[in-house]
Each structure stands twice: as C-alpha cells, then as structure tokens.
C-alpha atoms as a PDB file:
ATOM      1  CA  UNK A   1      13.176   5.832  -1.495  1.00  0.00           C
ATOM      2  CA  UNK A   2      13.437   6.501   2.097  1.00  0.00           C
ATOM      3  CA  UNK A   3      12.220   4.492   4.599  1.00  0.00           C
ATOM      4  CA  UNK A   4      11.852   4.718   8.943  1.00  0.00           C
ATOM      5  CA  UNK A   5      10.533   2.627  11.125  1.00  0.00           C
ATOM      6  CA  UNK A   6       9.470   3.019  14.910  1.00  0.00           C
ATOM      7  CA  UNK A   7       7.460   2.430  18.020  1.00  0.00           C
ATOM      8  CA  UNK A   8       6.837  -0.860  20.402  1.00  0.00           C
ATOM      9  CA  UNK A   9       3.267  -1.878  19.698  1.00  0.00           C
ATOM     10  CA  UNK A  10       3.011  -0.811  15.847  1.00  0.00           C
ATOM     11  CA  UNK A  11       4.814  -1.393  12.781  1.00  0.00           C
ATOM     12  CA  UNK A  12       5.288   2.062  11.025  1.00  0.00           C
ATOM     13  CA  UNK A  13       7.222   2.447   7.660  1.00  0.00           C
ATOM     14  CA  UNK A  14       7.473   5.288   5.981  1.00  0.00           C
ATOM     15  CA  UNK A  15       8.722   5.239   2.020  1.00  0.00           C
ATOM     16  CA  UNK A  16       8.749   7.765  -0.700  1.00  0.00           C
ATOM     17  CA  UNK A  17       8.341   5.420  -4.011  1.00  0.00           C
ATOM     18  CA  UNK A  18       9.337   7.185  -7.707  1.00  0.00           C
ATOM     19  CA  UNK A  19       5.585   6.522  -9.123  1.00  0.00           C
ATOM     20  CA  UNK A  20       2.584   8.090  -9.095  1.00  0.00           C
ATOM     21  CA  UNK A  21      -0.018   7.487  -5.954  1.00  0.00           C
ATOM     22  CA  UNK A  22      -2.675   5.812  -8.918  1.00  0.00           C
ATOM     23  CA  UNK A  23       0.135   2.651  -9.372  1.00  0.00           C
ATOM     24  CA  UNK A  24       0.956   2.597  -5.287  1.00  0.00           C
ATOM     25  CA  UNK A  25      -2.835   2.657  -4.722  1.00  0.00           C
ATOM     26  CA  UNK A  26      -3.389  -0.323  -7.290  1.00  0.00           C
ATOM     27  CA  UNK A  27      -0.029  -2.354  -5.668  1.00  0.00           C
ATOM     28  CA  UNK A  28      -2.327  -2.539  -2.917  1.00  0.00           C
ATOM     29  CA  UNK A  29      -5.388  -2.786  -4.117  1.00  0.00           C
ATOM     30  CA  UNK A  30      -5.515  -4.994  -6.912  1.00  0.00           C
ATOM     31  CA  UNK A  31      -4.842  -8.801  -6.118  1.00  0.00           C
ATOM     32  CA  UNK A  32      -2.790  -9.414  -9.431  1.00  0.00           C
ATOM     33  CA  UNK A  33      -0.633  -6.339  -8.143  1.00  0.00           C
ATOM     34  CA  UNK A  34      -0.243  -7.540  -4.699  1.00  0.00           C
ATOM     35  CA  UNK A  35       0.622 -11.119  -5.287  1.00  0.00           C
ATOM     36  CA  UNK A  36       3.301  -9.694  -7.319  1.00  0.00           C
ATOM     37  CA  UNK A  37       5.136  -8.173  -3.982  1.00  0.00           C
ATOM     38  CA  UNK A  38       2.921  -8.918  -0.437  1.00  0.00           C
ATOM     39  CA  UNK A  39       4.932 -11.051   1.770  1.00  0.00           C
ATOM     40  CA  UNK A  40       7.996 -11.139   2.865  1.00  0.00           C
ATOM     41  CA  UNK A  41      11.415 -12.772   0.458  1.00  0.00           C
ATOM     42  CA  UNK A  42      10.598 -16.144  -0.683  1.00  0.00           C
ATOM     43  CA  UNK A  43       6.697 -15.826  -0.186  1.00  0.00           C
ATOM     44  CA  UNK A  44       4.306 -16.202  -2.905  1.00  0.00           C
ATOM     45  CA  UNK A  45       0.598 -15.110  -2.706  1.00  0.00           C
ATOM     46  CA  UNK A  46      -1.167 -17.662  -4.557  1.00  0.00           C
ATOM     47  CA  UNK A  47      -4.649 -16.201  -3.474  1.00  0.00           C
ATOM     48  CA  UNK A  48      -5.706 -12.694  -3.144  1.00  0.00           C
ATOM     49  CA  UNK A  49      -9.205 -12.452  -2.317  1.00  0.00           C
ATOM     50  CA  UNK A  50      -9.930  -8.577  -1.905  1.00  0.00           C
ATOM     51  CA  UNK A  51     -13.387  -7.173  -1.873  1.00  0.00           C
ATOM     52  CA  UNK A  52     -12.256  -3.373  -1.717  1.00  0.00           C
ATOM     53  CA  UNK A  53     -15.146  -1.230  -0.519  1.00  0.00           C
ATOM     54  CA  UNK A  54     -15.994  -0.778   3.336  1.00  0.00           C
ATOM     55  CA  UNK A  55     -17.157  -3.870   4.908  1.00  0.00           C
ATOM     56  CA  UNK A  56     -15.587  -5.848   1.822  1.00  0.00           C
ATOM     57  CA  UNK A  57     -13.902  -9.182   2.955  1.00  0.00           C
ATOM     58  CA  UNK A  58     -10.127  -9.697   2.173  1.00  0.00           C
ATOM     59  CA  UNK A  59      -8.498 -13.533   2.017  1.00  0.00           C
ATOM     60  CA  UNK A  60      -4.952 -13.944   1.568  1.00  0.00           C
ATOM     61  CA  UNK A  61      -2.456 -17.060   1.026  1.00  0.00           C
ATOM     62  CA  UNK A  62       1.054 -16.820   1.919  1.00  0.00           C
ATOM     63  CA  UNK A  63       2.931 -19.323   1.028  1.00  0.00           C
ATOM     64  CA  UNK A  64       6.476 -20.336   2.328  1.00  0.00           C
ATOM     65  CA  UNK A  65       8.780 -23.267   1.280  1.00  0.00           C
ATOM     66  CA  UNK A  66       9.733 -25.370   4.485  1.00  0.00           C
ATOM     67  CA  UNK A  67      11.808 -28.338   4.361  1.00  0.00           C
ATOM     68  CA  UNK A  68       8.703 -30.228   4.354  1.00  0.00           C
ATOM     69  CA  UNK A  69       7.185 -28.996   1.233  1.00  0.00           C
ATOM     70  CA  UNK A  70       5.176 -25.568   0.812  1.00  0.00           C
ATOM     71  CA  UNK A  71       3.749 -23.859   4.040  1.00  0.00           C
ATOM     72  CA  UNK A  72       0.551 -22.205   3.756  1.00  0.00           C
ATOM     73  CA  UNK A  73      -0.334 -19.298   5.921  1.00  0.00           C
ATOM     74  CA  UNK A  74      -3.934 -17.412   5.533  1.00  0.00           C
ATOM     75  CA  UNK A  75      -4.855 -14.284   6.453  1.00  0.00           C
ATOM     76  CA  UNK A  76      -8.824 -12.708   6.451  1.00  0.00           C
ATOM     77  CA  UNK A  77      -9.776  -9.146   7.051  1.00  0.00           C
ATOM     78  CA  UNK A  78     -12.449  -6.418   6.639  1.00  0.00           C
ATOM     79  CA  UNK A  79     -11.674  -3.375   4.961  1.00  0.00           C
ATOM     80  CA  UNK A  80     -12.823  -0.299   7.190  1.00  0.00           C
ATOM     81  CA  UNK A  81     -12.191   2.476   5.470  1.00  0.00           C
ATOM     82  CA  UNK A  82     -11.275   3.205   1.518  1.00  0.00           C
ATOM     83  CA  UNK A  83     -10.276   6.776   0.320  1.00  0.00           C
ATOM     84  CA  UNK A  84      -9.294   6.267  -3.333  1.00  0.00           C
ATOM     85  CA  UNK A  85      -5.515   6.913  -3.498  1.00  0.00           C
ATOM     86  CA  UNK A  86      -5.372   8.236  -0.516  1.00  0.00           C
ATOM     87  CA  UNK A  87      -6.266   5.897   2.809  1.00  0.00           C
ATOM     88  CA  UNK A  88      -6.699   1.821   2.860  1.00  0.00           C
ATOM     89  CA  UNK A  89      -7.767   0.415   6.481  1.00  0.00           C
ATOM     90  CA  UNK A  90      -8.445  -3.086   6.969  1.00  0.00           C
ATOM     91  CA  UNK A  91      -7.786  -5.641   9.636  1.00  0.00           C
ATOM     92  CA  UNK A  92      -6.041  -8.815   9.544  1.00  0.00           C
ATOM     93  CA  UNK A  93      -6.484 -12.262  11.426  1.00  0.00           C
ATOM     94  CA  UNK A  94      -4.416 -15.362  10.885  1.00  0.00           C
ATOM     95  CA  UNK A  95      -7.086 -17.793   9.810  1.00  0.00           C
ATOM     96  CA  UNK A  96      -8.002 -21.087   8.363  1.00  0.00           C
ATOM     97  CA  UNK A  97      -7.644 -22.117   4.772  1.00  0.00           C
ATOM     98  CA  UNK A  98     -11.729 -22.327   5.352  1.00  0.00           C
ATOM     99  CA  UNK A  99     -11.850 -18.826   6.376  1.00  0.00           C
ATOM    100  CA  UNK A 100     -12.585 -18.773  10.706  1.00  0.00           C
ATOM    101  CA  UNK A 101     -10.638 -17.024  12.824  1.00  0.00           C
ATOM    102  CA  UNK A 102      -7.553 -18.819  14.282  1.00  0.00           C
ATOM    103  CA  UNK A 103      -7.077 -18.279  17.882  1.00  0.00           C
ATOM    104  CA  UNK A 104      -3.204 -16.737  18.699  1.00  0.00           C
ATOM    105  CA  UNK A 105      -2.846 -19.754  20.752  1.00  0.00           C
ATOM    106  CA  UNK A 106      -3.772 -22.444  18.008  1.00  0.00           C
ATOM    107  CA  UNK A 107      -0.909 -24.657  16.558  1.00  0.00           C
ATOM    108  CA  UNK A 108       1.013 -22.911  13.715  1.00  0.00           C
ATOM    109  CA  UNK A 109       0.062 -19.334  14.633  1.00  0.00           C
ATOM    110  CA  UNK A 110       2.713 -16.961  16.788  1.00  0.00           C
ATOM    111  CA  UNK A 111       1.704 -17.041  20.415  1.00  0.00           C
ATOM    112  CA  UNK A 112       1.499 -13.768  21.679  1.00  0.00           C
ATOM    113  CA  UNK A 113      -0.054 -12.292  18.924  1.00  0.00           C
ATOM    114  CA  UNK A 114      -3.400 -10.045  18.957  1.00  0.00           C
ATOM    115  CA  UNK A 115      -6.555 -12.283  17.685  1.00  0.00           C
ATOM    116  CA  UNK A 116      -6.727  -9.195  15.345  1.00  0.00           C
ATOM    117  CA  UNK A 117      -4.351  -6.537  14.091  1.00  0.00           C
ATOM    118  CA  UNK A 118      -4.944  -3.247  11.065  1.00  0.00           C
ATOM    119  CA  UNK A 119      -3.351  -2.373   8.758  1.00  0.00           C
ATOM    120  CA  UNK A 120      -3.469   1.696   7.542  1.00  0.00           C
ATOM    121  CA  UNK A 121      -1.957   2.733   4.288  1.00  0.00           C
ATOM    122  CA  UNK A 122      -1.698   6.214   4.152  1.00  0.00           C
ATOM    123  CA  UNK A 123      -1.013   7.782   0.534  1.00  0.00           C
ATOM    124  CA  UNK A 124       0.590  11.263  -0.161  1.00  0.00           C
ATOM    125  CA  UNK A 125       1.410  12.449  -4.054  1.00  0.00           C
ATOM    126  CA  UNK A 126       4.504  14.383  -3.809  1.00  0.00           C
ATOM    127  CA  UNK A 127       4.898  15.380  -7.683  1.00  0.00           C
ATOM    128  CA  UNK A 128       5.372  12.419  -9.584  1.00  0.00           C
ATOM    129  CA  UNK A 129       6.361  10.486  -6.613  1.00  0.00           C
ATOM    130  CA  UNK A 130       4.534   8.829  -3.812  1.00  0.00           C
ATOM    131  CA  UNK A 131       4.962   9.430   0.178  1.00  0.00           C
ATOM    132  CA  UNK A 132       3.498   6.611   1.919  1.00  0.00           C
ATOM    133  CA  UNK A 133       2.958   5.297   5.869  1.00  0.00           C
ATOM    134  CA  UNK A 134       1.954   2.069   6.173  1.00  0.00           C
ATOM    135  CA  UNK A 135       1.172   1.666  10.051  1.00  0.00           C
ATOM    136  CA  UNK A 136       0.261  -1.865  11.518  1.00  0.00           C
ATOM    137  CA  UNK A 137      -1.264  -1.749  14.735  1.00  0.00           C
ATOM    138  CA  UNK A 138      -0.838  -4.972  16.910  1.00  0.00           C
ATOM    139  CA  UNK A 139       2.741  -6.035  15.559  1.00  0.00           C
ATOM    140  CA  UNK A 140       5.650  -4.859  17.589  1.00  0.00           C
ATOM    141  CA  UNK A 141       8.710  -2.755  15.671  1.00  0.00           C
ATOM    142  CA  UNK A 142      10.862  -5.688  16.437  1.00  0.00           C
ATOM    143  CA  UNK A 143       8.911  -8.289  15.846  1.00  0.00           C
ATOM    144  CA  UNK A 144       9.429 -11.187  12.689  1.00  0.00           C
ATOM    145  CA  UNK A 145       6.502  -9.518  11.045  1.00  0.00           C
ATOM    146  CA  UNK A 146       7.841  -5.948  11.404  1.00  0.00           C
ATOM    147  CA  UNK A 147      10.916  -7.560   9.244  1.00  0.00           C
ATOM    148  CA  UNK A 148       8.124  -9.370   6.588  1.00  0.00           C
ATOM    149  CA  UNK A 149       6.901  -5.869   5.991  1.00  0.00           C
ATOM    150  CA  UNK A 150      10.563  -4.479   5.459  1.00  0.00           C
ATOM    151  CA  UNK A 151      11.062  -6.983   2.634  1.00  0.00           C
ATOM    152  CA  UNK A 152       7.872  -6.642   1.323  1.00  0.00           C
ATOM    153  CA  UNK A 153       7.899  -3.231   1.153  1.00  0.00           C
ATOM    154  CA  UNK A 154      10.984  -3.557  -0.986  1.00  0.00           C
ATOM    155  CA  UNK A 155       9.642  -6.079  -3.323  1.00  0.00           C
ATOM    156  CA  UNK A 156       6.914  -3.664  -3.812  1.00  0.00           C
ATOM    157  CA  UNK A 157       9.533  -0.859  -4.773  1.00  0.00           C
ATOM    158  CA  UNK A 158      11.551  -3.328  -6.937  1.00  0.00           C
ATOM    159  CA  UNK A 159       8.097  -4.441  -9.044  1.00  0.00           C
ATOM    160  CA  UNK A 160       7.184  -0.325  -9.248  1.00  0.00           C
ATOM    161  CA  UNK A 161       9.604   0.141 -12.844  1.00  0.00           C
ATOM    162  CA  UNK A 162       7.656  -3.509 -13.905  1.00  0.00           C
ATOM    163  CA  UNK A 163       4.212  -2.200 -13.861  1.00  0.00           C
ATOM    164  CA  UNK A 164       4.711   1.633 -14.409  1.00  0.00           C
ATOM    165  CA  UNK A 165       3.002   1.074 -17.820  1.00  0.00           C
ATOM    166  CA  UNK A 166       0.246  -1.214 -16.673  1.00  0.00           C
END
C-alpha cells in the first residue's frame, strides 16, 4: 500500500490496495461494506443510507464515544457522478439526525468549515491490485478531518483480506 497526501484546500490520498477494483468499488459503495471501515479509529457507522445512482441521496451516522455517552455526527450528500468501478462523486454536509443542512456555524459542527464539501473516488485496476485517489475538496491537508480520512483509509485496507471472498 502506498499512500501521499497534499495540498491546502483539499484532502488528497493516494493508496494502492492488494484487491481487485470490484471489492474497493463495493467498500464504498455498499453500506454493509462501508460501516465496516468509514470513519476515523473508534467510529462506528450505525447508518448508511446510500442511494448510489446520480442524484441518489446519501445519509450517514458517525458515531463517537465521548465521556458523556455516544456522540452522534450525521452527514447527507448527493451523489453526482457514478462510473462503475471507476469514479464515485458525491458531496457531503454535516446535518441533522432529521436530515437539513447544518449551518458551519451551528453548535457541534467545526466553525470554519464549507456548508458543503465532495468527495471524488477515483479507481484504477493495476493487475490484481487497486490504485486509488480519493480527493476531498473543502477540507484542508492539515485539518482533523484530513487525519479521519488517514485512519479510515487504513481501516478500509485492514477489512480488504476480511471481505476478499464476499
């Protein structure tokens, strides 16, 4: 696996997984799949909503324990563009458990922070591996959500010999 990451106003990772680009594809497609590694360590995804067709709607529950009990953060999206096994585009807002929008100034959310961001997951078979770049647009290189990507992008890696036969 290799891995790079770089510029100001984007998260961009780069990582060459040992599978095929069918199992990457359904790691992020497929909400059983993705609540099995989204998030950063010590998340859980206890929803995946994910309506995977342009103009589909995507909901998604992070959870996170704090000292006072579980944290819930929730995320909505559109997808914009789906290439099977090759491109995924979809935004992402913080939002309420109810589904609107949450405003980057609105208690609990990270001031600062673009009302909406996307997400592009670019997919490249290389043999029997998989070259990926996974580009989000909005969240600075050295931001805390650059580092939730890092460790998510390992979970994903770790979970890749689990579900090779799935």
């Amino acid at each position: 696996m290799t891995d790079t990451q770089n510029s100001r106003d984007a998260v961009v990772i780069e990582r060459t997984f040992d599978a095929p680009v069918v199992l990457i594809w359904r790691m992020w497609t497929e909400p059983e799949f993705l609540k099995e590694w989204y998030g950063p360590d010590g998340a859980s995804i206890p929803i995946a909503n994910m309506d995977v067709r342009v103009g589909g709607i995507r909901r998604v529950c992070m959870e996170m324990p704090s000292p006072n009990g579980p944290m819930q953060m929730w995320f909505t999206g559109e997808y914009r563009e789906v290439v099977e096994h090759q491109r995924l585009v979809y935004t992402e807002s913080v939002s309420a458990e109810s589904g609107p929008v949450l405003s980057p100034t609105s208690p609990g959310t990270a001031g600062g922070h673009p009302m909406m961001t996307e997400v592009r997951v670019e997919l490249e078979a290389v043999g029997n591996r998989t070259k990926m770049v996974m580009t989000h647009a909005g969240v600075p290189s050295d931001s805390p959500g650059a580092a939730g990507w890092a460790m998510a992008l390992d979970k994903l890696a770790a979970n890749i010999a689990t579900n090779r036969g799935r």
